[in-house]
C-alpha atoms as a PDB file:
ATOM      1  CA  UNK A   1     -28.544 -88.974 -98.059  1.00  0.00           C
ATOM      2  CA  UNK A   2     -32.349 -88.758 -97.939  1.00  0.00           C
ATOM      3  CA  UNK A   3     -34.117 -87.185-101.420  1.00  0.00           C
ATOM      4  CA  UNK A   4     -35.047 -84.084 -99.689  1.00  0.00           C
ATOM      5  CA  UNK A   5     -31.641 -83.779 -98.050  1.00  0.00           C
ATOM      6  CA  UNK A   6     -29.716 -83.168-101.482  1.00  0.00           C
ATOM      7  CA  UNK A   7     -31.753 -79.605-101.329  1.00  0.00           C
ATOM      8  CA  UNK A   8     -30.512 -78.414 -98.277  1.00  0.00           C
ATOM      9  CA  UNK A   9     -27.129 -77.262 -97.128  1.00  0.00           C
ATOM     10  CA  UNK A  10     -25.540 -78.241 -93.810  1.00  0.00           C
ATOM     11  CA  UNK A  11     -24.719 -75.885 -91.102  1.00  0.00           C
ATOM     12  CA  UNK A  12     -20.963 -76.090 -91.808  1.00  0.00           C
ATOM     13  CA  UNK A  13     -21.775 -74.865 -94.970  1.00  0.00           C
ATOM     14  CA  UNK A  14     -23.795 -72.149 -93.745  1.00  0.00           C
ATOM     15  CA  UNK A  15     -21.400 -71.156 -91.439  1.00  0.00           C
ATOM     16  CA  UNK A  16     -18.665 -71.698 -93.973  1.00  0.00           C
ATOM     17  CA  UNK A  17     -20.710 -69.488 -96.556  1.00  0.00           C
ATOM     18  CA  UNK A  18     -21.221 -66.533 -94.007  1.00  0.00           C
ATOM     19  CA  UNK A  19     -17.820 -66.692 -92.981  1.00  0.00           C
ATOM     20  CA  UNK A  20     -16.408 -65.853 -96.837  1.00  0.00           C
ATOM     21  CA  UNK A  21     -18.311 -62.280 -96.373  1.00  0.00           C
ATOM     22  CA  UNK A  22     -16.047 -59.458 -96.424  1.00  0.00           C
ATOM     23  CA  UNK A  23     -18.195 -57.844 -95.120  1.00  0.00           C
ATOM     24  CA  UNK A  24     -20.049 -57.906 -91.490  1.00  0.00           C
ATOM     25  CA  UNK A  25     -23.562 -56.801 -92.908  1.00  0.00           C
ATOM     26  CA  UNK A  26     -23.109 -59.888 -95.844  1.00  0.00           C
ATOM     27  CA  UNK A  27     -22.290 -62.473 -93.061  1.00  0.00           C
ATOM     28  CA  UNK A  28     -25.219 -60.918 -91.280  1.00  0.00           C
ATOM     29  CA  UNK A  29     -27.308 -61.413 -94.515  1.00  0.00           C
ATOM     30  CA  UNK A  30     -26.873 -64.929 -94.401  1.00  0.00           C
ATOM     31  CA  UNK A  31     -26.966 -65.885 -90.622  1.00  0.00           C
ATOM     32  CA  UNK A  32     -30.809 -63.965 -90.735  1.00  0.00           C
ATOM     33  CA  UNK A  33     -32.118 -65.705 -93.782  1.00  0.00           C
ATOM     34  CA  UNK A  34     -30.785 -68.548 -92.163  1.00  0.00           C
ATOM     35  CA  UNK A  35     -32.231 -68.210 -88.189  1.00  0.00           C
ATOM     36  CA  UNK A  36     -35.425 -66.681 -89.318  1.00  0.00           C
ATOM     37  CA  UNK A  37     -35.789 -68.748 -92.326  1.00  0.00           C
ATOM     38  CA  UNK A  38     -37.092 -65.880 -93.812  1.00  0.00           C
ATOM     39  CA  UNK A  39     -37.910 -64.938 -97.661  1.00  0.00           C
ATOM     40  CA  UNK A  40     -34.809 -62.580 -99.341  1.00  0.00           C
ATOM     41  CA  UNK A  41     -37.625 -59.820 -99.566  1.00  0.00           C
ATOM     42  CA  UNK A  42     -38.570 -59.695 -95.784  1.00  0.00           C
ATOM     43  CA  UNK A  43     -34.418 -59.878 -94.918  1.00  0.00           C
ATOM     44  CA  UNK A  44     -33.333 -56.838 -97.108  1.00  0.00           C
ATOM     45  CA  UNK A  45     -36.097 -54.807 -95.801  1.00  0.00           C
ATOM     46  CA  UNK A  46     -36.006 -55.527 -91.858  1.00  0.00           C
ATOM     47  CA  UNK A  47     -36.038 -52.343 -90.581  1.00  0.00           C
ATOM     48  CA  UNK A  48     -35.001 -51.277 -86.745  1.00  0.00           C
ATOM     49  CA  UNK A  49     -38.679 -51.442 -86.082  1.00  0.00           C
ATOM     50  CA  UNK A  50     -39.366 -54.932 -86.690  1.00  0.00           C
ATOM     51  CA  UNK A  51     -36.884 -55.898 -83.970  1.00  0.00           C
ATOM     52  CA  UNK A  52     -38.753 -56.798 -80.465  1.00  0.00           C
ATOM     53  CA  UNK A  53     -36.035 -57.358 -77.996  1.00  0.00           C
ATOM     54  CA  UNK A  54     -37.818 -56.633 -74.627  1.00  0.00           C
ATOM     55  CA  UNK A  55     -39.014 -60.941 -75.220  1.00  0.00           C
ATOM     56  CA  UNK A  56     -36.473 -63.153 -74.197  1.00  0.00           C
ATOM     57  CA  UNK A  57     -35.759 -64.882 -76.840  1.00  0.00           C
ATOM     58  CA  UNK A  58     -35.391 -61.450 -78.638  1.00  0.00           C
ATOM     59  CA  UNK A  59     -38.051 -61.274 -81.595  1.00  0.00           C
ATOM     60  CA  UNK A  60     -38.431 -60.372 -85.214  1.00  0.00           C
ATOM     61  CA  UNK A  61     -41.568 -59.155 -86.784  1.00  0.00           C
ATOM     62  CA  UNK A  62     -42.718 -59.992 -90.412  1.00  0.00           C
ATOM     63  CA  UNK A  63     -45.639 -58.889 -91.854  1.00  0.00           C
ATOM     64  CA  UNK A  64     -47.363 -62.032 -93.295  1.00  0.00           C
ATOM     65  CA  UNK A  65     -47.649 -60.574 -97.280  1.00  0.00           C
ATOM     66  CA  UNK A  66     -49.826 -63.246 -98.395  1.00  0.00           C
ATOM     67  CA  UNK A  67     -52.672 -62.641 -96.416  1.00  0.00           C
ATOM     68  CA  UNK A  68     -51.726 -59.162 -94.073  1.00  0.00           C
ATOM     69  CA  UNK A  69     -51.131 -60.816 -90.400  1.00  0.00           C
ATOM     70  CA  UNK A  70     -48.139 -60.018 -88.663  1.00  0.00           C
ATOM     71  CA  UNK A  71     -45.755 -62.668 -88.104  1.00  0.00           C
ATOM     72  CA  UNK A  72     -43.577 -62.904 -85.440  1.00  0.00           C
ATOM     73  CA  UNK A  73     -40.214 -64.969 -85.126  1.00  0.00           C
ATOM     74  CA  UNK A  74     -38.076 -65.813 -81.948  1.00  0.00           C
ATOM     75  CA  UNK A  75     -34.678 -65.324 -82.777  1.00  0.00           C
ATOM     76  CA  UNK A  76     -32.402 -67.848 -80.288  1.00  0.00           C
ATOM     77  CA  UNK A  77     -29.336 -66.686 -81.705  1.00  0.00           C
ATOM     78  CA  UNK A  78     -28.933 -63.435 -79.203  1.00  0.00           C
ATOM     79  CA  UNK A  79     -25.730 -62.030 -80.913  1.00  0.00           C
ATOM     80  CA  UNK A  80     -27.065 -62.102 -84.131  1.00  0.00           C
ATOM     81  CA  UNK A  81     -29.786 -60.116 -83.116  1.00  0.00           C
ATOM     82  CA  UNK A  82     -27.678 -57.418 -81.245  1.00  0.00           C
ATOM     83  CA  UNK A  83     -25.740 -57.363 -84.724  1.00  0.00           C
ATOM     84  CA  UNK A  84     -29.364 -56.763 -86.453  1.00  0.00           C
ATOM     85  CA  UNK A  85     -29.778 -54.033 -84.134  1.00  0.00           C
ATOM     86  CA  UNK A  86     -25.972 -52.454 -84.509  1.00  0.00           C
ATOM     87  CA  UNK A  87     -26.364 -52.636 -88.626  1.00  0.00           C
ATOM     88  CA  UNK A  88     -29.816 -50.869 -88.042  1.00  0.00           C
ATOM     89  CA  UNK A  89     -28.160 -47.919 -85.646  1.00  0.00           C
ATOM     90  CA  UNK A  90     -25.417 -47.243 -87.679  1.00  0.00           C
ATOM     91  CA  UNK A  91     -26.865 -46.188 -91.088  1.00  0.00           C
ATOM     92  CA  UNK A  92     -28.606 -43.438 -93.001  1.00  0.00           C
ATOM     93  CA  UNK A  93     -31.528 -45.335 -93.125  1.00  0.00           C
ATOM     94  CA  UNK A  94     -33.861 -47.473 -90.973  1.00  0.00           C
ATOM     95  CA  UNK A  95     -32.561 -50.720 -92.787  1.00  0.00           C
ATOM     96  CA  UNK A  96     -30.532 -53.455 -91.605  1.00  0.00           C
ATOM     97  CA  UNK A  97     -29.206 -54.413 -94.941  1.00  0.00           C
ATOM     98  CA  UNK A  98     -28.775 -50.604 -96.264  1.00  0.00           C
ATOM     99  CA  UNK A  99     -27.103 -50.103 -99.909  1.00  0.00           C
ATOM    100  CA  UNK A 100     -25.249 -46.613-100.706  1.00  0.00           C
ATOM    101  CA  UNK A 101     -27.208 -46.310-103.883  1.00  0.00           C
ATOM    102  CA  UNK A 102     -30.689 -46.745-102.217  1.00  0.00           C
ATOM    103  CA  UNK A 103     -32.635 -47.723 -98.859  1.00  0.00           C
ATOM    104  CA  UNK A 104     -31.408 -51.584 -98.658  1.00  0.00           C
ATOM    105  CA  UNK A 105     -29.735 -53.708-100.955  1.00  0.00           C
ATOM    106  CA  UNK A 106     -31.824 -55.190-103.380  1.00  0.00           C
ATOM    107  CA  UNK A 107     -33.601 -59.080-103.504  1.00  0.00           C
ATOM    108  CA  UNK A 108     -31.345 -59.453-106.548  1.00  0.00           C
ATOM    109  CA  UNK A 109     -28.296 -57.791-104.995  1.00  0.00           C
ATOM    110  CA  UNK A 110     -28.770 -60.603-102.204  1.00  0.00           C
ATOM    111  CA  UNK A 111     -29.135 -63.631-104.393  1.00  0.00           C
ATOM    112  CA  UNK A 112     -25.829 -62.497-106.079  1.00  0.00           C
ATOM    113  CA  UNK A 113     -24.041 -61.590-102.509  1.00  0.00           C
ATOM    114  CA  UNK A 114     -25.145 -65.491-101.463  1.00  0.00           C
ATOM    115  CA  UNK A 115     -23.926 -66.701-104.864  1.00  0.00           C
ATOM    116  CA  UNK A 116     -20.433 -65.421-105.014  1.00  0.00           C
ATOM    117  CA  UNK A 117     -19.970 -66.282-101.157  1.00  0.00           C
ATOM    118  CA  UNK A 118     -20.804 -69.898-102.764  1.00  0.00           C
ATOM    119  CA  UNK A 119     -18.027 -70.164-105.048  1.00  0.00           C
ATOM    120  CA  UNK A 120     -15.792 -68.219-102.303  1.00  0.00           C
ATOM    121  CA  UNK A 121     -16.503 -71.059 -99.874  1.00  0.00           C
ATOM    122  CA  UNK A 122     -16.218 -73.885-102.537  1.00  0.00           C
ATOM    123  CA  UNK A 123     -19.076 -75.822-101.283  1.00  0.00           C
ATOM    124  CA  UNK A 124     -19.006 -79.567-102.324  1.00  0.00           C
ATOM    125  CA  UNK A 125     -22.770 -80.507-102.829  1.00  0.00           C
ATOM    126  CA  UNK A 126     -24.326 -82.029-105.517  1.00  0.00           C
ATOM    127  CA  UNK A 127     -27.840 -81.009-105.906  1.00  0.00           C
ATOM    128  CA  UNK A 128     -27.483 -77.132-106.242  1.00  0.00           C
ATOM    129  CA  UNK A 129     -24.501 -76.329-108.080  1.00  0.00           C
ATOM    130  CA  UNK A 130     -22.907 -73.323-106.474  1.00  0.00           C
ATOM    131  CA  UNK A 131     -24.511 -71.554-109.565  1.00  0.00           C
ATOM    132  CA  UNK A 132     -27.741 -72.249-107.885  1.00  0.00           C
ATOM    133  CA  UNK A 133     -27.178 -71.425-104.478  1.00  0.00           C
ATOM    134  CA  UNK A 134     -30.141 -69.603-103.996  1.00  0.00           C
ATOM    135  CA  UNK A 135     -31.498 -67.305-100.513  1.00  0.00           C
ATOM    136  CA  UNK A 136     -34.329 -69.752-100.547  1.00  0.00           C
ATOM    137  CA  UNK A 137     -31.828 -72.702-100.289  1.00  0.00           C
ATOM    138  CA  UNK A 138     -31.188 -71.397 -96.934  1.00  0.00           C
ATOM    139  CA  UNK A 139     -34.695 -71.052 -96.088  1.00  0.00           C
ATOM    140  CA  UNK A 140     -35.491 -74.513 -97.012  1.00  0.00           C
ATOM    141  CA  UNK A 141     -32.097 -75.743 -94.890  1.00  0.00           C
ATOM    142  CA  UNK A 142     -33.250 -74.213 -92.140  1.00  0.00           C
ATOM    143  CA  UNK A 143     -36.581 -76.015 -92.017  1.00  0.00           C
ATOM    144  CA  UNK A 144     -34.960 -78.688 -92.755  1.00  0.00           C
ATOM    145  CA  UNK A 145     -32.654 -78.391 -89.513  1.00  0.00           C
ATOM    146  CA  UNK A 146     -35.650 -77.954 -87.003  1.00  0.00           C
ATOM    147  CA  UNK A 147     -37.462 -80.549 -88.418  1.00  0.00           C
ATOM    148  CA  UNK A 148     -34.622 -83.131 -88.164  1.00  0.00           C
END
């Protein structure tokens, strides 16, 4: 196992932590921040609006905080977006990742959601402990993925 390989998680285990979720908008949680490799505060505030799906691939839209560009992402995984879209329909809000006590759950509400699916799935890797199974972590993996 390569140095920078100890700070990534394999796909099983990404597909092993999304399928612990309860629920459907928590597995969703994890297959975007996953696909789009996208920061927890762009994922818990993708909104109906940022979804582009007259492009084949279907696309996501980020605006580009640290310096005000848009940013847009291709998202292969057609079924995931069509979920994205579904989660987005069937609220109160424009959210994708609503909460009942506000808009959408919160960046901290995430990080918990992806740590407790981490103990649920009992993954066996050394360099995070499942304490430390961060959103980034699955950011990072998925980097990791398209550059190997």
């Amino acid at each position: 196992m390569s140095e920078l390989s100890k700070y990534t998680l394999t796909k099983d285990q990404i597909d092993n932590l999304a399928a612990q979720a309860k629920k459907h908008r928590d597995a969703r949680l994890i297959d975007t921040m996953y696909y789009l490799a996208s920061r927890v505060g762009e994922t818990v505030t993708l909104t109906r609006r940022q979804l582009i799906p007259d492009h084949r691939p279907p696309r996501v839209e980020f605006p580009d905080r640290q310096n005000s560009t848009e940013g847009i992402i291709p998202l292969t995984n057609e079924l995931l977006f069509s979920d994205l879209q579904r989660l987005a329909k069937q609220g109160q809000t424009i959210y994708c990742f609503e909460s009942r006590q506000s808009g959408h759950i919160s960046t901290r509400q995430a990080q918990r959601i992806i740590e407790q699916l981490g103990y649920q799935a009992d993954i066996d890797h050394q360099a995070p402990s499942k304490s430390n199974l961060t959103p980034h972590l699955l950011r990072h993996s998925r980097a990791r993925h398209l550059k190997d």
